[in-house]
Protein backbone atom coordinates (compact mmCIF):
# COMPACT_ATOMS: atom_id res chain seq x y z
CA UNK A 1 0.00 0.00 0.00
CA UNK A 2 1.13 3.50 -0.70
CA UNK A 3 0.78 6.21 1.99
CA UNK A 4 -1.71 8.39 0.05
CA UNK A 5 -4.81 9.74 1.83
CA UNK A 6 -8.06 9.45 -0.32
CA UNK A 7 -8.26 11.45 -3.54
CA UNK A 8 -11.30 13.43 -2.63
CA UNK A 9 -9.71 14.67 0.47
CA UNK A 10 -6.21 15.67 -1.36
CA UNK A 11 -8.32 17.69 -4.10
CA UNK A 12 -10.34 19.48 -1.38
CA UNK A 13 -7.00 20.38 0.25
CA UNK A 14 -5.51 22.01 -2.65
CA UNK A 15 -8.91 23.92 -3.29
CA UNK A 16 -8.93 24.90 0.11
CA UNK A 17 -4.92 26.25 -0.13
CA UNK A 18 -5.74 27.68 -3.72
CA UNK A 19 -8.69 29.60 -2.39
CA UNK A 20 -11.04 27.91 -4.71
CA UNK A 21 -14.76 27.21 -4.20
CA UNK A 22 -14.54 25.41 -7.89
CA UNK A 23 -12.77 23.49 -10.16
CA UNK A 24 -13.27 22.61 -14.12
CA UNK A 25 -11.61 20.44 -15.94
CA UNK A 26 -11.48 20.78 -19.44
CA UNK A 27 -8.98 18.04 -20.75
CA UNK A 28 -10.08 14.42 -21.80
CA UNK A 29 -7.63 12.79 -18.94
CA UNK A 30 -8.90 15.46 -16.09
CA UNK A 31 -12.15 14.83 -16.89
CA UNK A 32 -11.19 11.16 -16.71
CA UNK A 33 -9.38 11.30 -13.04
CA UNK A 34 -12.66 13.19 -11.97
CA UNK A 35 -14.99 11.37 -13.59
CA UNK A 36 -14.11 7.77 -14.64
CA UNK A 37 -15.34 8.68 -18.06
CA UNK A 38 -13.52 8.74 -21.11
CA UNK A 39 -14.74 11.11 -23.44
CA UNK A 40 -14.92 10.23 -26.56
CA UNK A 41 -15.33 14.27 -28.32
CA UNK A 42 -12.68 14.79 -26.02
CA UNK A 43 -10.43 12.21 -27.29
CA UNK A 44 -11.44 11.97 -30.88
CA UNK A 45 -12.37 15.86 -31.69
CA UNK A 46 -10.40 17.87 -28.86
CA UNK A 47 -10.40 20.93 -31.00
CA UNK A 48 -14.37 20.87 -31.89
CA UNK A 49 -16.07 19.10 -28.70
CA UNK A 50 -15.21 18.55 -25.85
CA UNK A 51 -16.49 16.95 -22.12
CA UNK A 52 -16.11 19.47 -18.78
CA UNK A 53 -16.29 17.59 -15.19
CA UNK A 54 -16.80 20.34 -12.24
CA UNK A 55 -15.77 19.57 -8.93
CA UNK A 56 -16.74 21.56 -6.08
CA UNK A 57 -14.72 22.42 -2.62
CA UNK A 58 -18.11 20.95 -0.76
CA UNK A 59 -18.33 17.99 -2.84
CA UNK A 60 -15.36 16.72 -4.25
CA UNK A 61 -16.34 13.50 -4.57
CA UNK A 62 -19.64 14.25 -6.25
CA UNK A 63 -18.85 15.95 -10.05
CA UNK A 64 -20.80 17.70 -12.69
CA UNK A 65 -20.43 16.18 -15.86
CA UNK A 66 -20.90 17.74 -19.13
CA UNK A 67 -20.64 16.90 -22.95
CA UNK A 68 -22.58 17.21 -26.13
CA UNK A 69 -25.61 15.41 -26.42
CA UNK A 70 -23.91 13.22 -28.74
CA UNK A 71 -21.96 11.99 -26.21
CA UNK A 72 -23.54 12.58 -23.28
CA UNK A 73 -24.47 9.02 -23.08
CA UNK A 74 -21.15 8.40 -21.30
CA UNK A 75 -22.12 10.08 -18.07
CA UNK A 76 -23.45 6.23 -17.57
CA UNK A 77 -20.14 5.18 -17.27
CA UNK A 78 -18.93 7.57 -14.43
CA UNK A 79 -17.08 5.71 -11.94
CA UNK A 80 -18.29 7.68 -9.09
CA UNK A 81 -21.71 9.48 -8.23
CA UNK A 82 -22.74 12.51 -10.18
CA UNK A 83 -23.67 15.98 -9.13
CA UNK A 84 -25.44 16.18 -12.06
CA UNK A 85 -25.18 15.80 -16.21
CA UNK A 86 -25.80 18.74 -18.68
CA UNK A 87 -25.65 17.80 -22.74
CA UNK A 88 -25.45 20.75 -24.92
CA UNK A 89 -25.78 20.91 -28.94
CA UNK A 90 -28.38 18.87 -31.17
CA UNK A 91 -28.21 15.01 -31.24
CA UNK A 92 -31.30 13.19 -32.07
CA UNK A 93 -32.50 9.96 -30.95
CA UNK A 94 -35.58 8.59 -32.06
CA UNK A 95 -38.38 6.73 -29.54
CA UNK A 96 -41.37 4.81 -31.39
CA UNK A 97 -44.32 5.14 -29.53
CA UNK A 98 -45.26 2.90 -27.12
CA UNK A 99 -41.79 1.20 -26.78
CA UNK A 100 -40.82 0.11 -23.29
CA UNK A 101 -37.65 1.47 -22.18
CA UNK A 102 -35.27 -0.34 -19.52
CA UNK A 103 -34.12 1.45 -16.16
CA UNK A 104 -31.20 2.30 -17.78
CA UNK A 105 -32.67 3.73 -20.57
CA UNK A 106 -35.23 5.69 -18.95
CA UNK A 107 -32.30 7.26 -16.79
CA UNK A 108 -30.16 8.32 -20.24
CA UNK A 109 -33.90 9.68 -21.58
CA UNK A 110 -34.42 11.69 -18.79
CA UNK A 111 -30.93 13.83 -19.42
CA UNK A 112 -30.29 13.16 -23.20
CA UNK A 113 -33.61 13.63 -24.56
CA UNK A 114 -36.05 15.12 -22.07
CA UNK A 115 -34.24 17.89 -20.59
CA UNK A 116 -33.13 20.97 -22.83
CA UNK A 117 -29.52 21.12 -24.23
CA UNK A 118 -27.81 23.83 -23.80
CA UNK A 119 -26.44 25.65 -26.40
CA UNK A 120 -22.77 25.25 -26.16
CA UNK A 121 -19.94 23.87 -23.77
CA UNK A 122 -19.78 27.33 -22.09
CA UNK A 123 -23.58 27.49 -21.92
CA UNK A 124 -23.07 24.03 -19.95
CA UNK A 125 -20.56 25.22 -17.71
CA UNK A 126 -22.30 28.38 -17.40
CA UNK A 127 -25.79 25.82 -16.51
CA UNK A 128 -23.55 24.19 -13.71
CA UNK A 129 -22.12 26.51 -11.62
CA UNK A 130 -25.18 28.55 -11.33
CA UNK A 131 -27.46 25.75 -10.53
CA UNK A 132 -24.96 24.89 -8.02
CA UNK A 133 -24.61 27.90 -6.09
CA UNK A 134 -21.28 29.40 -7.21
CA UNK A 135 -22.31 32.42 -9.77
CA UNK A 136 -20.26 34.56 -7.57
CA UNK A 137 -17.60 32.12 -6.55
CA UNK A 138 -13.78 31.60 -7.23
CA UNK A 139 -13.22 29.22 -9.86
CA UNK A 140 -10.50 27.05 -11.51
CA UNK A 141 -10.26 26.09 -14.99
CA UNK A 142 -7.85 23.71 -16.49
CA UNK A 143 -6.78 25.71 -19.37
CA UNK A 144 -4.85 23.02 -21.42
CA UNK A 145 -8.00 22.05 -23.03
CA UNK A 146 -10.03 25.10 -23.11
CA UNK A 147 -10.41 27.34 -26.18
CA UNK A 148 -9.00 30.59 -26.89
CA UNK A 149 -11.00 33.07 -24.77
CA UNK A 150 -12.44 30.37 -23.04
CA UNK A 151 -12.12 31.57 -19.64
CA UNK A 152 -12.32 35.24 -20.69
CA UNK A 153 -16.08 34.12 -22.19
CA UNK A 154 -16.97 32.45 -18.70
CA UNK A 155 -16.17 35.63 -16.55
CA UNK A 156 -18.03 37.78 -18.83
CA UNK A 157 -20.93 35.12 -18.66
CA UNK A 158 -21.26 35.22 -14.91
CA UNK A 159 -19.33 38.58 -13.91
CA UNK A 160 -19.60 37.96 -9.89
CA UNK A 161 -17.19 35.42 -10.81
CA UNK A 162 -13.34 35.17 -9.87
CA UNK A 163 -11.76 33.17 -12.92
CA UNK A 164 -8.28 31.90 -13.25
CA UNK A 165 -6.09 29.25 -14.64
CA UNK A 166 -5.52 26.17 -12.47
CA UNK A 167 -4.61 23.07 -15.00
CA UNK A 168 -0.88 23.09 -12.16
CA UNK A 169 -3.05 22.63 -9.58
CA UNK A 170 -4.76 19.73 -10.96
CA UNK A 171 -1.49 17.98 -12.23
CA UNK A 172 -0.05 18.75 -8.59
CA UNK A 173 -3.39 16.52 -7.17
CA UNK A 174 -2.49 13.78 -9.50
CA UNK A 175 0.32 13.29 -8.45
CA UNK A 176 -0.07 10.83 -5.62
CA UNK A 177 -1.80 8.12 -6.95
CA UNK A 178 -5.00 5.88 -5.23
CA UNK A 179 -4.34 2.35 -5.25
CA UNK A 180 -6.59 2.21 -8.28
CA UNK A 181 -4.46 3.90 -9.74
CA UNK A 182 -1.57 2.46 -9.26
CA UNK A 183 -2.94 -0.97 -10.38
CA UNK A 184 -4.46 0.57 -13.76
CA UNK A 185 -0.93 1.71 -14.35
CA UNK A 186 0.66 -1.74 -13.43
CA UNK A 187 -1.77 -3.50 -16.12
CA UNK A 188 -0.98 -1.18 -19.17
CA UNK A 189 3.13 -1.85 -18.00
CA UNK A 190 1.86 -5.47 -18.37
CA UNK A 191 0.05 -5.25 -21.34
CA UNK A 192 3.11 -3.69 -22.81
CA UNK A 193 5.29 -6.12 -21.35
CA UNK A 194 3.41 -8.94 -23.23
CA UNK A 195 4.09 -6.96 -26.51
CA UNK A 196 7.67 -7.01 -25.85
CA UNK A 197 7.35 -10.83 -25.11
CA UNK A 198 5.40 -11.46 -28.31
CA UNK A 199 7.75 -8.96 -30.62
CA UNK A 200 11.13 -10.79 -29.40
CA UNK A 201 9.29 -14.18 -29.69
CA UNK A 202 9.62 -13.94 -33.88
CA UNK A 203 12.74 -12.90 -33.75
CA UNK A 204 14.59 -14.59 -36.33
CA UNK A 205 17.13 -13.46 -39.39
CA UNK A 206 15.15 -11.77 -42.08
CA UNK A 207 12.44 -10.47 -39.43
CA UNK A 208 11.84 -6.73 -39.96
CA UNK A 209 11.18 -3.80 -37.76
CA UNK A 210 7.66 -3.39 -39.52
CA UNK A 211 7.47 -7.17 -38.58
CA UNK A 212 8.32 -6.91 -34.41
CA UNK A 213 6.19 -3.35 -34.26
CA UNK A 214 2.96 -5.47 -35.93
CA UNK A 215 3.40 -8.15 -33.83
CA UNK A 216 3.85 -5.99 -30.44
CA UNK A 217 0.91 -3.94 -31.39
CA UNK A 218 -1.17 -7.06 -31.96
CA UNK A 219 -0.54 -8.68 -28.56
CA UNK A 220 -1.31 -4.87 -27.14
CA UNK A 221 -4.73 -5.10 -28.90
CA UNK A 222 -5.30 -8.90 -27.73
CA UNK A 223 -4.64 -8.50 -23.90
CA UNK A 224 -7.01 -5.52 -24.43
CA UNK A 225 -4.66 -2.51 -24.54
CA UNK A 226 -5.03 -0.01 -26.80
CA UNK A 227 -0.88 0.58 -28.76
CA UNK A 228 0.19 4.35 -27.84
CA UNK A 229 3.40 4.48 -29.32
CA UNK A 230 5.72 1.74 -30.80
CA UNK A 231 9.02 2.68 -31.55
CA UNK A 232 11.83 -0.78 -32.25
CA UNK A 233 14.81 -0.38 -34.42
CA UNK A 234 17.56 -2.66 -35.11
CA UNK A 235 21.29 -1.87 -34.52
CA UNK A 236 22.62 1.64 -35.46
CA UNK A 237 19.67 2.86 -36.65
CA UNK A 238 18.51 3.17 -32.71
CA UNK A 239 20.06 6.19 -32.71
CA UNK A 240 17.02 7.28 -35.09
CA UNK A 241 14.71 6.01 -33.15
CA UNK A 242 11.69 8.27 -33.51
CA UNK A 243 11.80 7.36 -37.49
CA UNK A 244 9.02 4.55 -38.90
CA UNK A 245 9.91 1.05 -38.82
CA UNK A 246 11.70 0.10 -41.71
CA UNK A 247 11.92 -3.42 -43.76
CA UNK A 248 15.42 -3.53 -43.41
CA UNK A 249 16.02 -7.23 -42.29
CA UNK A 250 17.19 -8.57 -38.53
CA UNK A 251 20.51 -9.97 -38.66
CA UNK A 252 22.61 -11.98 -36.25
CA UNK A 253 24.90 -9.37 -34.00
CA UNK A 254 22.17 -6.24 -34.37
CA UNK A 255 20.74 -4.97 -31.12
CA UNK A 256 16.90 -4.32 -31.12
CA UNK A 257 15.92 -1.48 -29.43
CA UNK A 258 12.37 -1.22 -27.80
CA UNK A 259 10.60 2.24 -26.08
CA UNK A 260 6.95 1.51 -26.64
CA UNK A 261 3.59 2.56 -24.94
CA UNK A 262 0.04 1.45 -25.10
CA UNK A 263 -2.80 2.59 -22.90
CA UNK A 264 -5.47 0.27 -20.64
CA UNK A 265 -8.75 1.48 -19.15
CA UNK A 266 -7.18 5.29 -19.44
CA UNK A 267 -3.86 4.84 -17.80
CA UNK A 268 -0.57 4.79 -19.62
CA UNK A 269 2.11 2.41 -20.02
CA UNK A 270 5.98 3.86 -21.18
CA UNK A 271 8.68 0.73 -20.75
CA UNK A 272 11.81 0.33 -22.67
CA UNK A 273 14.36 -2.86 -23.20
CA UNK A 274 17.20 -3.49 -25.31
CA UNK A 275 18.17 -7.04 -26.59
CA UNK A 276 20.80 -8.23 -28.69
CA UNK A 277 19.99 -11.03 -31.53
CA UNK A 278 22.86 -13.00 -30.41
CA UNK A 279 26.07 -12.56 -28.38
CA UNK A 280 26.12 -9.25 -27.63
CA UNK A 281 28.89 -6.77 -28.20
CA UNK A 282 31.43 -6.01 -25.38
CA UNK A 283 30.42 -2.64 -26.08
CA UNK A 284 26.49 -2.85 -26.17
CA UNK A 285 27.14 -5.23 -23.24
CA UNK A 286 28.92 -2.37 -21.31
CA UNK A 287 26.81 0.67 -22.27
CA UNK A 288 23.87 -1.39 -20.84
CA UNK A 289 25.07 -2.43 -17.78
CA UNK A 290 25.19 1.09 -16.83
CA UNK A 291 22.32 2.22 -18.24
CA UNK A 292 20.42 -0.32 -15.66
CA UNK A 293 23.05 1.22 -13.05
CA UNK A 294 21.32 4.41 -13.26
CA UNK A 295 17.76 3.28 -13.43
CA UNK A 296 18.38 0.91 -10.37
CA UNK A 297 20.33 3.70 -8.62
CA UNK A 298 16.37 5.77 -9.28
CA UNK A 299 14.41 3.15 -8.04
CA UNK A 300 16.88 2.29 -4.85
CA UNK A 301 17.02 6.49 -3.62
CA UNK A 302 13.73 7.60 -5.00
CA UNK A 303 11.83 8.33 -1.63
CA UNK A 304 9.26 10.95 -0.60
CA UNK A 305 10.63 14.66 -0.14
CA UNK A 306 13.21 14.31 -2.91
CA UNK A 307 13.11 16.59 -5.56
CA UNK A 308 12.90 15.67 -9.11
CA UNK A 309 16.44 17.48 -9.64
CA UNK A 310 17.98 15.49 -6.79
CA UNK A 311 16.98 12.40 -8.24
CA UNK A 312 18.31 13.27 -11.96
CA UNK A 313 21.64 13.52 -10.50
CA UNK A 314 21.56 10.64 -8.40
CA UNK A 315 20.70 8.94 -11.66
CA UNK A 316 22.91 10.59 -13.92
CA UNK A 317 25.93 9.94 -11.17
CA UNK A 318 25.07 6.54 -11.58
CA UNK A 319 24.83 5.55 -14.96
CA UNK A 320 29.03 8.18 -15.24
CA UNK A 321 30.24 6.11 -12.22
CA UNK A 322 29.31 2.06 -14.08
CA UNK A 323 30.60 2.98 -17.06
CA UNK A 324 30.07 5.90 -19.42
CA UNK A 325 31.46 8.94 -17.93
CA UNK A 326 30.26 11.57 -20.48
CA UNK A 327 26.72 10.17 -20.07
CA UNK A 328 24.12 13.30 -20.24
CA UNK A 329 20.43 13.90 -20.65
CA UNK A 330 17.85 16.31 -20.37
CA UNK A 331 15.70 14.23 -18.13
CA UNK A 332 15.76 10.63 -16.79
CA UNK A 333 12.47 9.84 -16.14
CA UNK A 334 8.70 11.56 -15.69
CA UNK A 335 5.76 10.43 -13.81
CA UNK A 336 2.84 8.72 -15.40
CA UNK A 337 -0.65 8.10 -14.89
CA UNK A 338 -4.01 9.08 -16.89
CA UNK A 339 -0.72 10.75 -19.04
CA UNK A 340 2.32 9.76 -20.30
CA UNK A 341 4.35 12.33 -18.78
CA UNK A 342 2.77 13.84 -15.33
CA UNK A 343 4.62 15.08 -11.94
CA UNK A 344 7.06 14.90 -11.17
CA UNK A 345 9.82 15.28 -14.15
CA UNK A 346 12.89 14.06 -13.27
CA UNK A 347 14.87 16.89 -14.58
CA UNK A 348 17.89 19.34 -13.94
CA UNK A 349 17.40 21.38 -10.95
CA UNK A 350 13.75 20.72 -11.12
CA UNK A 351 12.21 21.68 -7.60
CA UNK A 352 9.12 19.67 -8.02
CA UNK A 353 8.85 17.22 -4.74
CA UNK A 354 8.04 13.31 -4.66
CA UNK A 355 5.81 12.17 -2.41
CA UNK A 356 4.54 9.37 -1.16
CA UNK A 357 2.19 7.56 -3.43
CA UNK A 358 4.08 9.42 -7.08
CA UNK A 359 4.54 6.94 -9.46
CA UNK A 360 8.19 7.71 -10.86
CA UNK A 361 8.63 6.28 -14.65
CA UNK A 362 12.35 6.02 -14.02
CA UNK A 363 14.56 5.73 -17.87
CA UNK A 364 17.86 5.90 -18.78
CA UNK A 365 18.60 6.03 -22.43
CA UNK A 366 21.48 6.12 -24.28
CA UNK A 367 22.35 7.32 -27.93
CA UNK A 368 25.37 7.13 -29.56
CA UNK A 369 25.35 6.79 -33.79
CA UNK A 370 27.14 3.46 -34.91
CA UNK A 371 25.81 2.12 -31.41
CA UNK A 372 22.31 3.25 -31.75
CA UNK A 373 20.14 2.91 -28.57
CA UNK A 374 20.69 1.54 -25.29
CA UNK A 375 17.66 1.86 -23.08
CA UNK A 376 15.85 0.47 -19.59
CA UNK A 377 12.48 1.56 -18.31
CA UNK A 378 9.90 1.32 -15.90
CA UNK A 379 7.37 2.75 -13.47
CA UNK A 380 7.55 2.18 -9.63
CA UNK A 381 5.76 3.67 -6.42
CA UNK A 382 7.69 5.78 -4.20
CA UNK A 383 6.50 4.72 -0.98
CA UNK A 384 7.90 5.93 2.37
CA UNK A 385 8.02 2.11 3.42
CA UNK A 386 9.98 0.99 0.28
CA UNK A 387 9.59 1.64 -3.29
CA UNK A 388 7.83 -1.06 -5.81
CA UNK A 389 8.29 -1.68 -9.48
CA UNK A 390 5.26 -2.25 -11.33
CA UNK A 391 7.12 -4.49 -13.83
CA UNK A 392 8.21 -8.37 -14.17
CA UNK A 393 10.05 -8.25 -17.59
CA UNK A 394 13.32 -8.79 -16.90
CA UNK A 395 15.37 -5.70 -17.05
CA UNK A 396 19.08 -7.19 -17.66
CA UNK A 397 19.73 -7.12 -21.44
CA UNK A 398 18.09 -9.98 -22.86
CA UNK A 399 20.04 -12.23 -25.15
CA UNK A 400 18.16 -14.29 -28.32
CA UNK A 401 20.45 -16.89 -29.41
């Protein structure tokens, strides 16, 4: 178990230091952590629809919900109890006469067809916060999602109102993670884990990188994860690694090269291995071995009240004193959650403090052209009675003879 206290009670705490009597989020993986609900509009269409939750300082456990009426279906799949649901926009769904509807049903028909839409996401929000009380109140909006003018619009809408960005406070909340959390994280690493598995099981001389990305993203899609981000290269062309996967054949003596992602029931997976189709070099051998230094060196002093900067250089001083001296990066790690990268980023001199219950996605890679890339990953808890690694891949370089 990780030391966190309950969710609800962390985000009234921040709303209560932030001086907040509201809080709106406005991007598909806030409304998400609030909700439970994945938007759809706000996954597929961010620029042209998009889902708001509203949480306020009485009720954090109890959010608004809003989307268009399109989508507004998904409120049924919130996670926790509801406030209440606003659709706005024109969606039509048709009801023959004299046609029994089920509970369920007669619960969407009640908010999706019966009551009046308003007329657009602001009109929603607008809907919300004075039904709730807060026309004069202090509010938060997550900005990374909103549109330009956005929260210009709202305090014109309902002038009593104190408006002002707060997407840092929300990412500062998600930081500690429930245990819910933590095991929706530990199942995408697993998912991606069994990609890995499946993508070094055809290894094999004339095997392509086109070949190992389809069959990692296949095994993703069959243990129900959805593939994020794929990226395997052979040999020296690791040191391109962001390029597509080519049809350049495997061949015995390359290194293969994995950093690949996939999500699972809204939480991210980021985990990165490096094998070596046959005996591997002294060199790859070497440059490895201290690569896993340095991400061992993370997961051994990672512990609450360290700074993201302090634990870059303990890294960093890892990975120079096994091995490669000149080693430098411009992080080592992030954390992870509903998003790839979320609090705290281990970076230079970054100030930003682990606590307990963060979720550190600790990585040390390693470019160098006519090498190509060298590279261990994984997520663990930073817990003030020990830290735990969310992975069971092994992480020493794995050999395919």
């Amino acid at each position: 178990m990780t030391g966190t206290v309950s969710r609800d009670r962390r985000l009234a705490r921040h709303l209560d230091e932030a001086g907040l009597d509201a809080l709106v989020a406005t991007s598909a993986e806030n409304v998400l952590w609030l909700t439970g609900i994945a938007s759809v509009g706000g996954q597929n269409h961010p620029y042209s629809s998009r889902a708001l939750a509203v949480v306020t300082r009485d009720r954090p456990d109890a959010p608004y919900f809003a989307s268009s009426r399109g989508d507004v279906d998904q409120f049924l799949d919130a996670t926790t109890a509801l406030s209440g649901v606003v659709g706005y926009g024109t969606f039509h769904r048709e009801l023959p006469e004299g046609l029994e509807l089920t509970a369920r049903e007669e619960r969407f028909k009640q908010i999706g067809v019966d009551d009046p839409p308003a007329p657009d996401a602001l009109g929603a929000l607008v809907r919300i916060l004075t039904g709730a009380g807060l026309a004069n109140a202090r509010i938060g909006v997550d900005e990374t999602a909103a549109p330009p003018g956005f929260l210009e619009r709202l305090g014109e809408a309902l002038p009593g109102c104190a408006v002002r960005p707060a997407a840092a406070l929300l990412q500062q909340v998600r930081k500690v993670k429930t245990e819910a959390e933590v095991r929706r994280i530990a199942e995408a690493a697993a998912i991606a884990e069994s990609g890995v598995r499946a993508a070094l099981g055809i290894a094999a001389e004339g095997v392509t990188e086109r070949d190992m990305v389809r069959e990692f993203e296949t095994a993703v899609a069959r243990a129900g994860g959805r593939p994020r981000f794929t990226l395997i290269k052979f040999g020296r062309e690791g040191v391109l690694g962001q390029t597509r996967p080519s049809d350049t054949p495997l061949r015995r003596g390359d290194s293969i090269w994995f950093d690949a992602g996939c999500t699972h029931r809204g939480y991210w997976s980021d985990i990165a291995r490096t094998a070596s189709f046959g005996q591997p070099a002294p060199r790859l051998a070497a440059v490895y071995a201290a690569m896993l230094a340095g991400e061992q060196a993370a997961l051994d002093a990672a512990k609450p009240g360290m700074t993201g900067g302090e634990l870059f250089d303990r890294t960093v001083e890892a990975v120079r004193g096994a091995g490669v001296p000149h080693y430098r990066r411009h992080h080592v790690g992030h954390g992870i959650g509903a998003e790839i990268y979320e609090p705290v980023l281990i970076t230079p001199g970054n100030p930003d403090v682990i606590e307990d219950g963060t979720v550190v996605n600790s990585e040390t890679p390693y470019y160098e052209f006519g090498l190509g890339g060298v590279h261990v990953e994984d997520p663990f808890v930073v817990a003030s009675g020990g830290n735990r690694l969310l992975t069971t891949l092994d992480r020493s370089l794995i050999v395919i003879d």
